[in-house]
Protein backbone atom coordinates (compact mmCIF):
# COMPACT_ATOMS: atom_id res chain seq x y z
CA UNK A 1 -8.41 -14.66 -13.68
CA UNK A 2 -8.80 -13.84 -10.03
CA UNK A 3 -9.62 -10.58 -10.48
CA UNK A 4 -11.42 -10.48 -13.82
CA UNK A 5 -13.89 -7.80 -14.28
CA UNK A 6 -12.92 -5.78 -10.75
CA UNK A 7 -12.31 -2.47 -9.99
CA UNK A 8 -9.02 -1.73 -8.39
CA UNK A 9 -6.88 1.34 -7.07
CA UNK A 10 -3.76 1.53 -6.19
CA UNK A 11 -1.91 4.16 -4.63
CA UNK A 12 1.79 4.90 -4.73
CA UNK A 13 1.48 2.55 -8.17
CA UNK A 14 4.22 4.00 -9.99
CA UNK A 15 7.27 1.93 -8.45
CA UNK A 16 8.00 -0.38 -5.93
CA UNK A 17 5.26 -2.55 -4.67
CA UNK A 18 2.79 -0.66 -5.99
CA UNK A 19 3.99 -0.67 -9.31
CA UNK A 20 4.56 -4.57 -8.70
CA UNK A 21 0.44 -4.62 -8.23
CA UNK A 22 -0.73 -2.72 -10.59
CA UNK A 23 0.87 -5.45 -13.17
CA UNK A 24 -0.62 -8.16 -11.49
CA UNK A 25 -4.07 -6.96 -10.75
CA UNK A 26 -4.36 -6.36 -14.61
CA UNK A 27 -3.16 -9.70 -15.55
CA UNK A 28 -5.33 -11.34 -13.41
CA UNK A 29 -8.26 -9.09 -15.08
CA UNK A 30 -8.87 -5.92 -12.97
CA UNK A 31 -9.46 -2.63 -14.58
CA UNK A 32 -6.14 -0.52 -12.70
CA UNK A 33 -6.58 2.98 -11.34
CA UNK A 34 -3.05 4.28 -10.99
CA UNK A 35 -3.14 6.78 -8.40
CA UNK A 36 0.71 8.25 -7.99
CA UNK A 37 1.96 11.33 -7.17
CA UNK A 38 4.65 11.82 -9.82
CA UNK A 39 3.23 12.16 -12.93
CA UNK A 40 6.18 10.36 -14.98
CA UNK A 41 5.90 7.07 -12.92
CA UNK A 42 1.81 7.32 -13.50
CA UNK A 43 2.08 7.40 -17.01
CA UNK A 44 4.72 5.12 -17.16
CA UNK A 45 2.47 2.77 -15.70
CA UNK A 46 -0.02 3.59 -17.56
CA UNK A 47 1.35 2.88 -20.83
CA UNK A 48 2.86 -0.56 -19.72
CA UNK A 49 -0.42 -2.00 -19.25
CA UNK A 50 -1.95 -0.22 -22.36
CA UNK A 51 0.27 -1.58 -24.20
CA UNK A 52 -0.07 -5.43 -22.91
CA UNK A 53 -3.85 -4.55 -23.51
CA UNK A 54 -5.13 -3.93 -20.01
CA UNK A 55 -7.65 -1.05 -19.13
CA UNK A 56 -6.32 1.23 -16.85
CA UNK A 57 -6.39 4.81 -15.82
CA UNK A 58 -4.11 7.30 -14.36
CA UNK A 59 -5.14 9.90 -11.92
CA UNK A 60 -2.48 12.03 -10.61
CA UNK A 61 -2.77 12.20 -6.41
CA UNK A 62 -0.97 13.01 -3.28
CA UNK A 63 -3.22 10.79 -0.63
CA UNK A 64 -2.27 13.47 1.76
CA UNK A 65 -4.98 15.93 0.07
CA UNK A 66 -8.32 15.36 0.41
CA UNK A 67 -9.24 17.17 -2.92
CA UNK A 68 -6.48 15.02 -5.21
CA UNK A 69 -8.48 11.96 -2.82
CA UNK A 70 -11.88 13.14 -4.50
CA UNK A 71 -10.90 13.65 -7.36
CA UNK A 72 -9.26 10.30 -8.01
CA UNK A 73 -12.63 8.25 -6.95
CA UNK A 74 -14.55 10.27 -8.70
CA UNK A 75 -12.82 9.52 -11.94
CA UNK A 76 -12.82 6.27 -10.94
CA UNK A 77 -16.68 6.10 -10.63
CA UNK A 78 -17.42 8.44 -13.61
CA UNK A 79 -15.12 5.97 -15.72
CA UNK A 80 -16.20 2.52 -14.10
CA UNK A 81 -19.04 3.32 -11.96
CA UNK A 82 -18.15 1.01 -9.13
CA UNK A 83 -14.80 0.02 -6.90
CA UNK A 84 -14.19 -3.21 -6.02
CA UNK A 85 -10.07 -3.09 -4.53
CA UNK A 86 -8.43 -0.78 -3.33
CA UNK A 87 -4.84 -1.07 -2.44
CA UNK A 88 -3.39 1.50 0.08
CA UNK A 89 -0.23 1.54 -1.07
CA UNK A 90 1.58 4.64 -0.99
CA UNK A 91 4.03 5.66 1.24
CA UNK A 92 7.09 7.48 1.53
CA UNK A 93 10.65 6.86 3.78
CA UNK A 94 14.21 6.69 3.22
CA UNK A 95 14.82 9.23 0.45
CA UNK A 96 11.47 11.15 0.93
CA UNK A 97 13.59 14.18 1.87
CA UNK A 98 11.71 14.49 5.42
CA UNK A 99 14.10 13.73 8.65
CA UNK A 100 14.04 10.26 9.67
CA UNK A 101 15.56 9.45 12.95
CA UNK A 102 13.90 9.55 16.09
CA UNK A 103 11.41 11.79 18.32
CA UNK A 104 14.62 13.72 19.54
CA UNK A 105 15.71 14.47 16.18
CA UNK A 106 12.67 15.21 13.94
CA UNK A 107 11.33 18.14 13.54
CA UNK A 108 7.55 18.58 14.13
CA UNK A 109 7.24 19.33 10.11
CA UNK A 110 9.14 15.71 9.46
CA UNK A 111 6.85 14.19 11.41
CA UNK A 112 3.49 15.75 10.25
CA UNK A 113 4.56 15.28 6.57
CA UNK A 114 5.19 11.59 7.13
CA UNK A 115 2.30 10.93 9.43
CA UNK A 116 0.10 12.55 6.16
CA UNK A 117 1.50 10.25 3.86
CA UNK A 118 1.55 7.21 5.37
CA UNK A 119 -1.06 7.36 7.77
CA UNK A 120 -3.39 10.34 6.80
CA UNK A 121 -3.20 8.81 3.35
CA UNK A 122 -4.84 6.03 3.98
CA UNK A 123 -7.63 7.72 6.17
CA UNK A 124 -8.29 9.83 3.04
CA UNK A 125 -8.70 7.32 0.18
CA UNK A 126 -10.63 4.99 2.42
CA UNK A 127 -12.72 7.62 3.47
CA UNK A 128 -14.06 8.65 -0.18
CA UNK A 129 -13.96 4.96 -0.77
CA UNK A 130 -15.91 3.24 1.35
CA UNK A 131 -19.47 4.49 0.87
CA UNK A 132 -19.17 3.20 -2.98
CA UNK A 133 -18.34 -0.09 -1.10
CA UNK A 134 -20.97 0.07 1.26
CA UNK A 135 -23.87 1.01 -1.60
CA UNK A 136 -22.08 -2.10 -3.33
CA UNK A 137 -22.45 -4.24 0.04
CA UNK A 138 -19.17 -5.82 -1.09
CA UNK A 139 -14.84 -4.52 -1.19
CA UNK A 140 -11.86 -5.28 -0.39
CA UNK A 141 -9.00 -3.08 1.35
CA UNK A 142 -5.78 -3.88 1.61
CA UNK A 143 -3.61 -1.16 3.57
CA UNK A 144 0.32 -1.53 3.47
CA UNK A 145 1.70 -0.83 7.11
CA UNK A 146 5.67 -2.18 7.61
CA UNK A 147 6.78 -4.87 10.22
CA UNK A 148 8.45 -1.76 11.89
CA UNK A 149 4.53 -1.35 12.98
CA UNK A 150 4.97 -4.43 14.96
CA UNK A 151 8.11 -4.11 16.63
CA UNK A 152 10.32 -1.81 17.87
CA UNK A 153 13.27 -1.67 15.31
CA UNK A 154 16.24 0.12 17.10
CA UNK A 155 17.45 3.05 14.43
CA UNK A 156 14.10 3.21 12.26
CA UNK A 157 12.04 6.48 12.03
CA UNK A 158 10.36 7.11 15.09
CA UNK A 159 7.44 8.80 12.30
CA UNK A 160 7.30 5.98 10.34
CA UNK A 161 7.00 3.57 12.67
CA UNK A 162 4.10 5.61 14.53
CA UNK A 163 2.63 5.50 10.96
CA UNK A 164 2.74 2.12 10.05
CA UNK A 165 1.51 1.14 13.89
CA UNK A 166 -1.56 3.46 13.10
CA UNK A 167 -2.32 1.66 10.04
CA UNK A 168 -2.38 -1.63 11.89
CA UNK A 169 -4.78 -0.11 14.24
CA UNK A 170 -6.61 1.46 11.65
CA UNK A 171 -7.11 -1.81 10.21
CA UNK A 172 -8.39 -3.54 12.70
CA UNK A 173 -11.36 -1.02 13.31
CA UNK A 174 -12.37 -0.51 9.81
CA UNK A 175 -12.56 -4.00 9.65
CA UNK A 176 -15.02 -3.98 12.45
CA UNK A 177 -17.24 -1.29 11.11
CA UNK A 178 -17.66 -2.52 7.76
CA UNK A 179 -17.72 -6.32 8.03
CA UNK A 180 -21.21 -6.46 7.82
CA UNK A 181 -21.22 -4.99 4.97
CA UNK A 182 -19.23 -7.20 2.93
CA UNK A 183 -16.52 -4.87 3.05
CA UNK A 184 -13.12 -6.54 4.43
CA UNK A 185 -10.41 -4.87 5.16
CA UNK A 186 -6.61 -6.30 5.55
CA UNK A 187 -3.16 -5.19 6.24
CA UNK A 188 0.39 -6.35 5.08
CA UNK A 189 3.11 -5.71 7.03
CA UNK A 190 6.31 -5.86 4.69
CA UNK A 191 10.07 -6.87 5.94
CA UNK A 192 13.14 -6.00 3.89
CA UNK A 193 11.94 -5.67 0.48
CA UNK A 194 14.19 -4.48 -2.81
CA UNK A 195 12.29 -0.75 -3.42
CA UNK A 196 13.22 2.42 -4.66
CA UNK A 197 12.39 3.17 -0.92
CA UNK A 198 14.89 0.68 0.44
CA UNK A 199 17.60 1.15 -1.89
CA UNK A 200 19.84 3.70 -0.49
CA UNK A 201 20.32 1.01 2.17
CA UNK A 202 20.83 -1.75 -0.61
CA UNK A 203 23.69 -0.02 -1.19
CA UNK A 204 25.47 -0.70 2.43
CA UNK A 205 27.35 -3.98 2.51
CA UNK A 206 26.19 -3.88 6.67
CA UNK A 207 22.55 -3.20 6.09
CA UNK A 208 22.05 -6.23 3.56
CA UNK A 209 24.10 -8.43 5.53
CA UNK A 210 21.73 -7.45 8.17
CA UNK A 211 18.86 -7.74 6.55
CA UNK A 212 19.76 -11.29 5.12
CA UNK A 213 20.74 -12.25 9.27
CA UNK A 214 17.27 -11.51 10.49
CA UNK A 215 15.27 -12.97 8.35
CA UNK A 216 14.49 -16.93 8.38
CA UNK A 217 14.81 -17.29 4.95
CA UNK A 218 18.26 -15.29 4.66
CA UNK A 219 17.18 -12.93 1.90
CA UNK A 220 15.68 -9.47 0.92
CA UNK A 221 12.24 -9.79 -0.58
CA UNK A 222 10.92 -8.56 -3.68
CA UNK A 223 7.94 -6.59 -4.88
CA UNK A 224 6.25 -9.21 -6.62
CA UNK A 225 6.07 -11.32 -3.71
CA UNK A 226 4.02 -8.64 -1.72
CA UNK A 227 1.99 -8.33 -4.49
CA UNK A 228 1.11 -11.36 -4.65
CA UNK A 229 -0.19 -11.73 -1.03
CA UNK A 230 -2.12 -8.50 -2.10
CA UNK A 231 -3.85 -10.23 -4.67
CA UNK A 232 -4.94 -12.97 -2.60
CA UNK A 233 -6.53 -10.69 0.19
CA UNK A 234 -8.15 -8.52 -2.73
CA UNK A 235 -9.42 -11.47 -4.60
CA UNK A 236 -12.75 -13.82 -3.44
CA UNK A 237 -10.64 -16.52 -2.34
CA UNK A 238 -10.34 -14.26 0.47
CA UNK A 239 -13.53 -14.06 1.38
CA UNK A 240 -13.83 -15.08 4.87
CA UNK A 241 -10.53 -13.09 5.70
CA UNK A 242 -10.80 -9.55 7.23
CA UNK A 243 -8.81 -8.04 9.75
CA UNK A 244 -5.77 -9.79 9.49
CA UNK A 245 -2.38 -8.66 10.24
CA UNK A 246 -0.42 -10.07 8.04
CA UNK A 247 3.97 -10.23 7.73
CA UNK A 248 5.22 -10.43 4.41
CA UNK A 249 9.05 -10.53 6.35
CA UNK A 250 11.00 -13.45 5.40
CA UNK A 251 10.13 -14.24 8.84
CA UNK A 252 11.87 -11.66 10.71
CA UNK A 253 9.03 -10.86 13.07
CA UNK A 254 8.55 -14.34 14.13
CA UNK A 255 11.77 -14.99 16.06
């Protein structure tokens, strides 16, 4: 198990990739902390790994406040005492109910409410995160940005993309401050991937066929396969990897 024994949260784990994670992490032997804003998906969660026998917890929080933030770790370290992963996960897009166009059409709300999600989020966690790593001398952080963080993608949110660019940037730094710590810290940057969050597109003949065109491999990913990479950066076979920027796109970035 390449995770046996760890401590791992994940936010946003009640669907999509997240959700994807939080099954995997537990297989391969980490104790999950679901940390998801809806309550339903949580416990959802929650009771699919229960059941296969896993120990988990569920700890309702919106990563955009700070007191849901501290409360979640300090369940976490009142149940487990230490945190070994933690998966910055959550995010919000298509379907979040915010405007998502660009700077000329999004209202300065929009943006803010995005930019706290998925990029005020993950300043948050890590924040209340990261000195348990520190007293550890030893994590791993894996923070979920979006390929539209490396390139300009004509008709994307002009929020999100700012977002997932931060996160990129954000990575890179933490990973400076912390290496000698023991503390690594890594980003994936997801194509096309068959979500909850992408699936109002999924629906649009044009949008899949474009999807399928830009990537090398001529498909839509899934959640499992992000997952996976996930599990590789949070596990010790990772060890000598921090600050990495990696595409989980099919390729589309690379052409």
């Amino acid at each position: 198990m390449r995770l046996r024994d760890k401590v791992a949260i994940i936010t946003g784990a009640g669907a999509g990739q997240g959700r994807a994670a939080a099954r995997l992490f537990a297989r391969e032997g980490a104790k999950v902390v679901i940390a998801e804003w809806k309550t339903e998906l949580g416990e959802q969660v929650l009771n699919e790994l229960k059941q296969a026998g896993h120990d988990a917890i569920f700890v309702k929080t919106d990563v955009s406040r700070e007191e849901d933030v501290v409360t979640m770790v300090e369940q976490t370290i009142g149940k487990y005492g230490r945190i070994d992963v933690l998966f910055n996960n959550a995010g919000i897009g298509y379907g979040s109910g915010y405007k998502m166009g660009s700077i000329l059409e999004t209202p300065l709300a929009d943006w803010n409410g995005v930019l706290g999600i998925n990029l005020n989020g993950v300043y948050l966690v890590s924040k209340h995160v990261v000195p348990h790593m520190l007293k550890q001398k030893s994590g791993s952080i894996i923070n979920n940005s979006s390929m539209n963080g490396l390139i300009g993608n004509v008709g994307t949110s002009d929020a999100y993309t700012a977002a997932k660019g931060g996160i990129i940037a954000l990575t890179r730094v933490m990973a400076a401050d912390y290496g000698r710590s023991n503390v690594r810290v890594n980003c994936i940057c997801p194509g096309p991937i068959d979500t909850p969050m992408l699936a109002p597109a999924l629906h649009i003949p044009e949008k899949v066929k474009r999807y399928e065109e830009k990537t090398i491999l001529g498909r839509i990913g899934t959640a499992e396969e992000v997952a996976n990479v996930a599990l590789f950066l949070a596990s010790d076979e990772a060890s000598y990897v921090t600050g990495v920027i990696l595409p989980v796109d099919g390729g589309w970035t690379a052409v």
